[in-house]
N, C-alpha and C. Protein backbone atom coordinates (compact mmCIF):
# COMPACT_ATOMS: atom_id res chain seq x y z
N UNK A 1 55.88 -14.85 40.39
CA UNK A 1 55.63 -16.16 39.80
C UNK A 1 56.90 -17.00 39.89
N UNK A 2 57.05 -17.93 39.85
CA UNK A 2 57.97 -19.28 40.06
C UNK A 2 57.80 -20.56 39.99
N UNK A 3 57.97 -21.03 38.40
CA UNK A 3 57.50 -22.43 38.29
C UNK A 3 56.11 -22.18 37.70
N UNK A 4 55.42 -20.90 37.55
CA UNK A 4 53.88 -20.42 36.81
C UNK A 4 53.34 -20.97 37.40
N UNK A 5 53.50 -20.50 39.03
CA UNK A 5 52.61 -20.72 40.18
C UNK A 5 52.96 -19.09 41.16
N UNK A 6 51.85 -18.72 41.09
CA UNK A 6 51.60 -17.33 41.75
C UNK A 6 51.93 -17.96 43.36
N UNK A 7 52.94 -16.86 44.09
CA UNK A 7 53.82 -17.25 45.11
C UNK A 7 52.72 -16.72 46.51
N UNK A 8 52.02 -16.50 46.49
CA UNK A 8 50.46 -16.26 47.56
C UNK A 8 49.50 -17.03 47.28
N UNK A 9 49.39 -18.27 46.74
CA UNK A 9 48.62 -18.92 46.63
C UNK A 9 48.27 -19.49 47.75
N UNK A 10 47.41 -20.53 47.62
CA UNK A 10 47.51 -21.71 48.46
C UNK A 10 48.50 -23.00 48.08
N UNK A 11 48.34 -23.39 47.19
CA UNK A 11 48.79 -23.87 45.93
C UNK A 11 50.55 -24.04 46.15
N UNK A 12 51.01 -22.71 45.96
CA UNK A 12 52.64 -22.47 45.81
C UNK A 12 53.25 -22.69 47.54
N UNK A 13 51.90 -22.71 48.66
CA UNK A 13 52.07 -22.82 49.78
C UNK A 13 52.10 -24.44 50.30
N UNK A 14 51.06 -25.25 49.79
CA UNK A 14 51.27 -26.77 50.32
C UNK A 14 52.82 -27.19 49.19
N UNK A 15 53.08 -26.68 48.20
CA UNK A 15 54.24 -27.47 47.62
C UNK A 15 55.75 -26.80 48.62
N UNK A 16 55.36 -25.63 48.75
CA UNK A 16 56.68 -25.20 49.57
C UNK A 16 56.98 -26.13 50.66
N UNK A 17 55.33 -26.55 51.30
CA UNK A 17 55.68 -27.62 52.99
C UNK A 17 56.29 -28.29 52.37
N UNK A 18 56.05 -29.30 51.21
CA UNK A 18 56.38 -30.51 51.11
C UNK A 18 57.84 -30.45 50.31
N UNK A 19 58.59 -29.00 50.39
CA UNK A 19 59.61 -28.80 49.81
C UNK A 19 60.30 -28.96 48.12
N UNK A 20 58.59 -28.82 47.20
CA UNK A 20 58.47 -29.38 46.17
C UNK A 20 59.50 -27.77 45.40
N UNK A 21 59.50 -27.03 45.54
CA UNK A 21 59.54 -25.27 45.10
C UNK A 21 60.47 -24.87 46.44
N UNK A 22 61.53 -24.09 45.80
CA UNK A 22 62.21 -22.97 46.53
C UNK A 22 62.44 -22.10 45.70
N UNK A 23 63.04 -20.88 46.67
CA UNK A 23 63.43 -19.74 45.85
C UNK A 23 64.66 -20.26 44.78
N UNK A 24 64.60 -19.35 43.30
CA UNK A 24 65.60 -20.09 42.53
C UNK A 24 66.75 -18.76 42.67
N UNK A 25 67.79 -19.47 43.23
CA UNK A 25 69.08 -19.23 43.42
C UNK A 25 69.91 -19.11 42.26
N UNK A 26 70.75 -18.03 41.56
CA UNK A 26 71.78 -18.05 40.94
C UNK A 26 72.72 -19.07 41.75
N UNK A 27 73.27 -20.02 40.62
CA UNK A 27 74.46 -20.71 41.54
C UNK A 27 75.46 -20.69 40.70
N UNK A 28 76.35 -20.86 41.03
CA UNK A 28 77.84 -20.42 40.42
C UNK A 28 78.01 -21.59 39.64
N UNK A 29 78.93 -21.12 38.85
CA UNK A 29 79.53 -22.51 38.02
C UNK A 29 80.20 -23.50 38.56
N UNK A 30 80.10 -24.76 38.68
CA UNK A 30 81.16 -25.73 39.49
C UNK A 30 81.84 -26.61 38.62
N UNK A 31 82.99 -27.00 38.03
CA UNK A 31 83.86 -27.67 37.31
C UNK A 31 84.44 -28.60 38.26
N UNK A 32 83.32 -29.77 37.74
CA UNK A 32 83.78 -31.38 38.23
C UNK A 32 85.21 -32.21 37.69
N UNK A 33 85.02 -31.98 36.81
CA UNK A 33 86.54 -32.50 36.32
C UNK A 33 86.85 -31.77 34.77
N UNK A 34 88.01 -31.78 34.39
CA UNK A 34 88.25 -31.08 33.37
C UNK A 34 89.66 -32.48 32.24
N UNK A 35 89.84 -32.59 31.35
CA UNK A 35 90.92 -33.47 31.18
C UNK A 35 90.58 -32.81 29.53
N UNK A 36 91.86 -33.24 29.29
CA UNK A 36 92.94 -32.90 27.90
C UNK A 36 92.58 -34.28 26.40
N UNK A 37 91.72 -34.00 26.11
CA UNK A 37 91.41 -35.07 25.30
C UNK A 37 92.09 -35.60 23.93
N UNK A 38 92.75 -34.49 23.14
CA UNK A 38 93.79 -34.18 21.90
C UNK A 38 94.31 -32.86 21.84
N UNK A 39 95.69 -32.95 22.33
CA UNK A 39 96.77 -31.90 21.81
C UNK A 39 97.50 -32.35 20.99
N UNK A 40 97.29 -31.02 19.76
CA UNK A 40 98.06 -30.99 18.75
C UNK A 40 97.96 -29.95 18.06
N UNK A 41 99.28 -29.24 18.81
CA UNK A 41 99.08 -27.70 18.41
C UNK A 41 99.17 -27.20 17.17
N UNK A 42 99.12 -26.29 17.14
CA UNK A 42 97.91 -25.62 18.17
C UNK A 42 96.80 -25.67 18.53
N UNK A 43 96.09 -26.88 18.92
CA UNK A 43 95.00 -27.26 18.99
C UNK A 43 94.81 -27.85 20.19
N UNK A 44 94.35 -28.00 20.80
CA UNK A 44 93.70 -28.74 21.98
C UNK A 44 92.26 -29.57 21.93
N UNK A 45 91.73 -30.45 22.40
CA UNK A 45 90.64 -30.40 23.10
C UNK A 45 90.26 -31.12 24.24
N UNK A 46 89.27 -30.20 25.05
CA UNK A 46 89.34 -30.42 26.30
C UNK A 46 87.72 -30.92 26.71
N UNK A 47 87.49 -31.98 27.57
CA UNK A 47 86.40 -32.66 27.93
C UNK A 47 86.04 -32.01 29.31
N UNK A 48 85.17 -30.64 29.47
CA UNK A 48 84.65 -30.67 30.57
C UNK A 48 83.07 -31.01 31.61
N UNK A 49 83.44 -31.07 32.80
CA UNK A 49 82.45 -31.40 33.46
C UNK A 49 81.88 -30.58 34.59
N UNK A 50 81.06 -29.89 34.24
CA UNK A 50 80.51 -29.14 35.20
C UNK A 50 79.24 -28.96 35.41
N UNK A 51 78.71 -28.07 36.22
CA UNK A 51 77.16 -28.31 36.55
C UNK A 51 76.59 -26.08 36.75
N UNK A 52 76.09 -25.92 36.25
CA UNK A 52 75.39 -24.83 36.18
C UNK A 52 76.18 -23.39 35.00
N UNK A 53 76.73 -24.41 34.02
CA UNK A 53 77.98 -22.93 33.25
C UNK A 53 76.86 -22.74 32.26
N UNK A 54 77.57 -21.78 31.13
CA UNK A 54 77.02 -21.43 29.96
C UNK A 54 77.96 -21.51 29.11
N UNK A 55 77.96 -21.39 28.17
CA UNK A 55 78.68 -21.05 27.07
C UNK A 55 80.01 -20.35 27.39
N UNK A 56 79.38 -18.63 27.79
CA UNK A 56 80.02 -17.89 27.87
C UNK A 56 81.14 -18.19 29.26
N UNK A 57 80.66 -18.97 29.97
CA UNK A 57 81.24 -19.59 30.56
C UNK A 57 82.83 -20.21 30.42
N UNK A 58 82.53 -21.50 29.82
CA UNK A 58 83.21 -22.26 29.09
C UNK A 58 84.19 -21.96 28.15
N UNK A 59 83.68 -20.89 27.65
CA UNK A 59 85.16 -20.38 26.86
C UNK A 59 85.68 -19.04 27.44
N UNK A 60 85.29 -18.54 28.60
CA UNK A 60 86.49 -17.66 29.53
C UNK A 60 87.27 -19.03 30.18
N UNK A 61 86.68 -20.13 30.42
CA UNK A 61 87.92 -20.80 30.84
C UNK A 61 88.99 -21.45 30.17
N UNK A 62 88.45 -21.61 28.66
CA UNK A 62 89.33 -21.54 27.59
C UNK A 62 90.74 -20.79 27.57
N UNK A 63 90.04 -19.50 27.65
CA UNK A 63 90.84 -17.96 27.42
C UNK A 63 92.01 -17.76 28.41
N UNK A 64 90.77 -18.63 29.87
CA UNK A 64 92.24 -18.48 31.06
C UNK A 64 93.21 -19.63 31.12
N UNK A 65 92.90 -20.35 30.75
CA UNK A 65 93.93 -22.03 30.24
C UNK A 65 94.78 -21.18 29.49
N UNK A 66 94.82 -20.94 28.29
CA UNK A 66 95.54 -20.16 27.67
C UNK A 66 96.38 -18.67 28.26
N UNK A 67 95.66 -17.90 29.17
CA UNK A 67 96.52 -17.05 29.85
C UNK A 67 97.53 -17.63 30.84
N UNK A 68 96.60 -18.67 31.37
CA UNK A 68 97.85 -19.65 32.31
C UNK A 68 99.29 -20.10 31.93
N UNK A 69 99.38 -20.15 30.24
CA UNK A 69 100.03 -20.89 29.55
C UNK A 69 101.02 -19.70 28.75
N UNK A 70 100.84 -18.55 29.18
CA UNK A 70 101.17 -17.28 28.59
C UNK A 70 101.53 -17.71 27.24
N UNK A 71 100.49 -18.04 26.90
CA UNK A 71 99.54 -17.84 25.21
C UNK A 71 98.47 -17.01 25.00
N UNK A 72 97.89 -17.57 24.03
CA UNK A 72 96.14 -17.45 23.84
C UNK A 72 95.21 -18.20 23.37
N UNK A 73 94.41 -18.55 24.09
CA UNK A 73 93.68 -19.87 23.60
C UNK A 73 92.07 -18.89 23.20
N UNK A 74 91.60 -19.93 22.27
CA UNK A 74 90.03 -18.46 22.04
C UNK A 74 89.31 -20.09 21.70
N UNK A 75 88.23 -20.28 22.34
CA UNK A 75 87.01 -21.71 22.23
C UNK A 75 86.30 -21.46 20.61
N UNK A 76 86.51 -22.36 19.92
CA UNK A 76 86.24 -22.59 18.63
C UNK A 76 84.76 -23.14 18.30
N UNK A 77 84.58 -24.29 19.51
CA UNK A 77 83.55 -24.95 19.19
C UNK A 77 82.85 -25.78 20.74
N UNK A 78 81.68 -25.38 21.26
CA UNK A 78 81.32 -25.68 22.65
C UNK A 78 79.99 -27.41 22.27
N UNK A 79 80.08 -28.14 22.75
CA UNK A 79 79.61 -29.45 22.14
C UNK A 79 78.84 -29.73 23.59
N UNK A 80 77.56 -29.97 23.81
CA UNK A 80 77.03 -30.17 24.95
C UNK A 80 76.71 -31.72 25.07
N UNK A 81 77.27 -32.77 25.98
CA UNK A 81 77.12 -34.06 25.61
C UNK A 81 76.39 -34.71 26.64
N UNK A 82 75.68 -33.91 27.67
CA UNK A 82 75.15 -34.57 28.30
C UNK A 82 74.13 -33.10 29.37
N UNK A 83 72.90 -33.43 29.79
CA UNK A 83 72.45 -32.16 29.82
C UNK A 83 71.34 -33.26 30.81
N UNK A 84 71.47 -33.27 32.45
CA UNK A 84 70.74 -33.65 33.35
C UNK A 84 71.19 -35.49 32.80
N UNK A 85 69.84 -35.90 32.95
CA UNK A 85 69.93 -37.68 32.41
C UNK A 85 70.20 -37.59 31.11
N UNK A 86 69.80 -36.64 30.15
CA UNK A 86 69.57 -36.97 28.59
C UNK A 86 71.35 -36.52 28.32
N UNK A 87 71.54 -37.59 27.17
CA UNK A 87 72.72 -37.89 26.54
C UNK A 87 72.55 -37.58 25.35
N UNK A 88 73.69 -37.77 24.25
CA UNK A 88 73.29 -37.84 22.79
C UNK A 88 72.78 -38.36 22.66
N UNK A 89 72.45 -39.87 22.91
CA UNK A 89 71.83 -40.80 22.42
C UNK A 89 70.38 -40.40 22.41
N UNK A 90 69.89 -39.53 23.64
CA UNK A 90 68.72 -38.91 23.17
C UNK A 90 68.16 -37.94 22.47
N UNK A 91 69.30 -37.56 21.80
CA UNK A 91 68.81 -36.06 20.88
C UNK A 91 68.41 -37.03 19.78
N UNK A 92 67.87 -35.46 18.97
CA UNK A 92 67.67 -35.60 17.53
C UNK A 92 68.19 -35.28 16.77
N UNK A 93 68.33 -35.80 15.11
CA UNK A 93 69.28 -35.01 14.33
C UNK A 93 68.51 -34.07 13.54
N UNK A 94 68.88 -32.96 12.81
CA UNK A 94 67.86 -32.23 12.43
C UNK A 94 67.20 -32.73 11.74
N UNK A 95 67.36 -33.53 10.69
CA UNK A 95 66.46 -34.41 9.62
C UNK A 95 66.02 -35.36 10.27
N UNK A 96 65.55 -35.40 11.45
CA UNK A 96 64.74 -36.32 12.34
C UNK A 96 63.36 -35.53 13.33
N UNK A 97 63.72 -33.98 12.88
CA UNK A 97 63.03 -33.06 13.56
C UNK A 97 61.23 -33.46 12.51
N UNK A 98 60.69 -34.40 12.95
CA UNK A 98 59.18 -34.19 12.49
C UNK A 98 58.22 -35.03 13.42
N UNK A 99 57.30 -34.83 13.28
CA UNK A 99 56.17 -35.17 14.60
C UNK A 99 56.48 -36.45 15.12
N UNK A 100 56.48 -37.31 14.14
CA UNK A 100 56.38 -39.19 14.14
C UNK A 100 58.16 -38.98 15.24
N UNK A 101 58.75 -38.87 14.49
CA UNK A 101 60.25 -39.03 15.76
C UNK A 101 60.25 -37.94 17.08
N UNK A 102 59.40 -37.14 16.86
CA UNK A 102 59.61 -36.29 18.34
C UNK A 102 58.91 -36.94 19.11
N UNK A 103 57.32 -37.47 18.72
CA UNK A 103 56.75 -38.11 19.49
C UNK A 103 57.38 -39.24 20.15
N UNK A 104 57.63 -39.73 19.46
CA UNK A 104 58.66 -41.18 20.06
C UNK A 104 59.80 -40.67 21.17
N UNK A 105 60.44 -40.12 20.70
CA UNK A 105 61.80 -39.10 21.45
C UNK A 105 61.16 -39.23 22.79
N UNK A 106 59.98 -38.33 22.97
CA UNK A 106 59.15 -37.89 24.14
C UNK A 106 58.72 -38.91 24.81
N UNK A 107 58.21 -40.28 24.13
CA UNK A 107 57.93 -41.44 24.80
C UNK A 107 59.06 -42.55 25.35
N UNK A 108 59.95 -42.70 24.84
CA UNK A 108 61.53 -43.30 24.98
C UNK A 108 61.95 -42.34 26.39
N UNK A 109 61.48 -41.35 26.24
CA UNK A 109 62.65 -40.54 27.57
C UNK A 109 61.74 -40.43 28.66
N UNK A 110 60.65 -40.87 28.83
CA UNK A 110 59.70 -40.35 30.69
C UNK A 110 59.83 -41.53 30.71
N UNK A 111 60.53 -42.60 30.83
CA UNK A 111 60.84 -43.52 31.74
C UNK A 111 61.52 -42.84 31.82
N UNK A 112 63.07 -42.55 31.48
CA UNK A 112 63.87 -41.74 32.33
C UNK A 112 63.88 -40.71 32.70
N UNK A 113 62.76 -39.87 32.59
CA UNK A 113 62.49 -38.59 33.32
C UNK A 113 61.73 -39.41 34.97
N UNK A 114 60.56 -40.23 34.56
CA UNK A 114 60.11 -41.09 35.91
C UNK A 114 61.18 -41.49 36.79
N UNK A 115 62.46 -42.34 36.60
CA UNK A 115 63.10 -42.57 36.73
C UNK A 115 63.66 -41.91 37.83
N UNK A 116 64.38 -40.89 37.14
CA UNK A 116 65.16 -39.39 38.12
C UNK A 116 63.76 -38.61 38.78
N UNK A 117 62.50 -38.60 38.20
CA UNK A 117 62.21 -37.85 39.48
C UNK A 117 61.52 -39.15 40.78
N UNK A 118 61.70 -40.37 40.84
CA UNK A 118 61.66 -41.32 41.72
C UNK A 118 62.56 -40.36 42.54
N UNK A 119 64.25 -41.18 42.30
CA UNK A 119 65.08 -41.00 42.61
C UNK A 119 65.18 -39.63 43.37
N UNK A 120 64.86 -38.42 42.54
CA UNK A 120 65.01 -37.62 43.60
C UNK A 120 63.72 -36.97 44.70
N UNK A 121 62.65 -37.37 44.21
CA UNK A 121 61.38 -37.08 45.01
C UNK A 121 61.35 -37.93 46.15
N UNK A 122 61.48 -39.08 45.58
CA UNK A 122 61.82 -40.22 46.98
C UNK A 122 59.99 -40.62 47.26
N UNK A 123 60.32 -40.43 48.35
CA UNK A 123 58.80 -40.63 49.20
C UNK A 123 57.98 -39.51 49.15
N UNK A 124 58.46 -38.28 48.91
CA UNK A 124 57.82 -36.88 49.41
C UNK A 124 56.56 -36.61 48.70
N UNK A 125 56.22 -37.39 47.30
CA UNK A 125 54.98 -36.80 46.91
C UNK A 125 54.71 -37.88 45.60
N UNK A 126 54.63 -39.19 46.07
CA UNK A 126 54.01 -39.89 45.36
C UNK A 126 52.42 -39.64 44.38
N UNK A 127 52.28 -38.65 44.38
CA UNK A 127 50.73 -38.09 43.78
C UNK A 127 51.14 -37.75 42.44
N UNK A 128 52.64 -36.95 42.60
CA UNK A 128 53.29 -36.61 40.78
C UNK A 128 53.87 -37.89 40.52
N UNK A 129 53.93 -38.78 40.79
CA UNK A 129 54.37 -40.01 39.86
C UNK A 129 53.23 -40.67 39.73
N UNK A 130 52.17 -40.90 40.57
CA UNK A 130 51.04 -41.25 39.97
C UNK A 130 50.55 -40.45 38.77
N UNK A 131 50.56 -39.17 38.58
CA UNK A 131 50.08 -38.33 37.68
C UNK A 131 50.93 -38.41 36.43
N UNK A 132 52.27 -38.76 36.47
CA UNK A 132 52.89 -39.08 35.51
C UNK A 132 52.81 -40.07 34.45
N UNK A 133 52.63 -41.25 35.63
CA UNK A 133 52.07 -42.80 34.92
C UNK A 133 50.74 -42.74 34.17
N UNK A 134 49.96 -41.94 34.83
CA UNK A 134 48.79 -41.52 34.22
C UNK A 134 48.93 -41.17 32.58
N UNK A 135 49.65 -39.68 32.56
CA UNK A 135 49.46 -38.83 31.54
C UNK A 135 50.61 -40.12 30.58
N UNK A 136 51.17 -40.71 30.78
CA UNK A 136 51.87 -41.65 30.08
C UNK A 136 50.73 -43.00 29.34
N UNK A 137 50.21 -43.31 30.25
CA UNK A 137 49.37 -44.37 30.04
C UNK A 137 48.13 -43.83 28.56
N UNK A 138 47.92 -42.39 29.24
CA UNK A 138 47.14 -41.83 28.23
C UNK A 138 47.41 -41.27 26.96
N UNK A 139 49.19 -41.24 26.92
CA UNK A 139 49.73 -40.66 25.50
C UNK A 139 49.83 -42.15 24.73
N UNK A 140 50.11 -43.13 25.00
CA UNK A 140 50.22 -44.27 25.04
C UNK A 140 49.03 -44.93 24.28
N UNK A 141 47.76 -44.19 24.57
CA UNK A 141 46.54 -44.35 23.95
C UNK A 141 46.43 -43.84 23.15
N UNK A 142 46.61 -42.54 23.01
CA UNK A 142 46.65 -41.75 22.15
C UNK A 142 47.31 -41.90 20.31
């Protein structure tokens, strides 16, 4: 299964032509930029940018900043500020966690989910953005 589409289908076969589905690849961590946001020791903090880490990630590179520095640095606190298109500005706060604001949440953000998958679908399968506008038009009613 991949994507909860059985990989002998027919199905998992016309999206492969149209390059909708590939095999999912482990990909390594990549660190776009990294910068020093407040030192004041012993304290640091550091603004990074990368694309596929974890946690556990993120604070071995803590650990090795700090071995670099023949110290020890140990990650206190990991703050995720941006996660694909969605920003803070699109989260919720927990005392905002109830139907009436999630619903909204959910309606505020598929324009910008439409948006990015324009952008990256392109031309290749105008049928899921029709289907999108759709199921939008119909929550909309709802």
């Amino acid at each position: 299964m991949y994507s909860n589409i059985d990989m002998k289908t027919q199905e998992a076969y016309e999206l492969a032509v149209q390059g909708l589905i590939r095999p999912m690849e482990k990909s390594p961590p990549i660190i776009t930029g990294i910068r020093c946001l407040q030192f004041a020791p012993p304290e640091f903090q550091l603004e990074v940018h990368c694309l596929h880490e974890t946690q556990q990630y993120l604070r071995k590179i803590v650990h090795e900043i700090g071995l670099e520095l023949k110290s020890s640095a140990v990650c206190t606190q990991v703050r995720r500020t941006r996660d694909g298109v969605f920003t803070l500005d699109d989260a919720l706060l927990r005392t905002q966690w109830n139907l009436q604001s999630i619903q909204k949440a959910i309606w505020d953000c598929q324009l910008k989910v439409k948006t990015e998958l324009e952008k990256t679908l392109g031309h290749q399968d105008k049928s899921l953005l029709q289907t999108a506008d759709a199921e939008m038009a119909h929550a909309a009613d709802s």
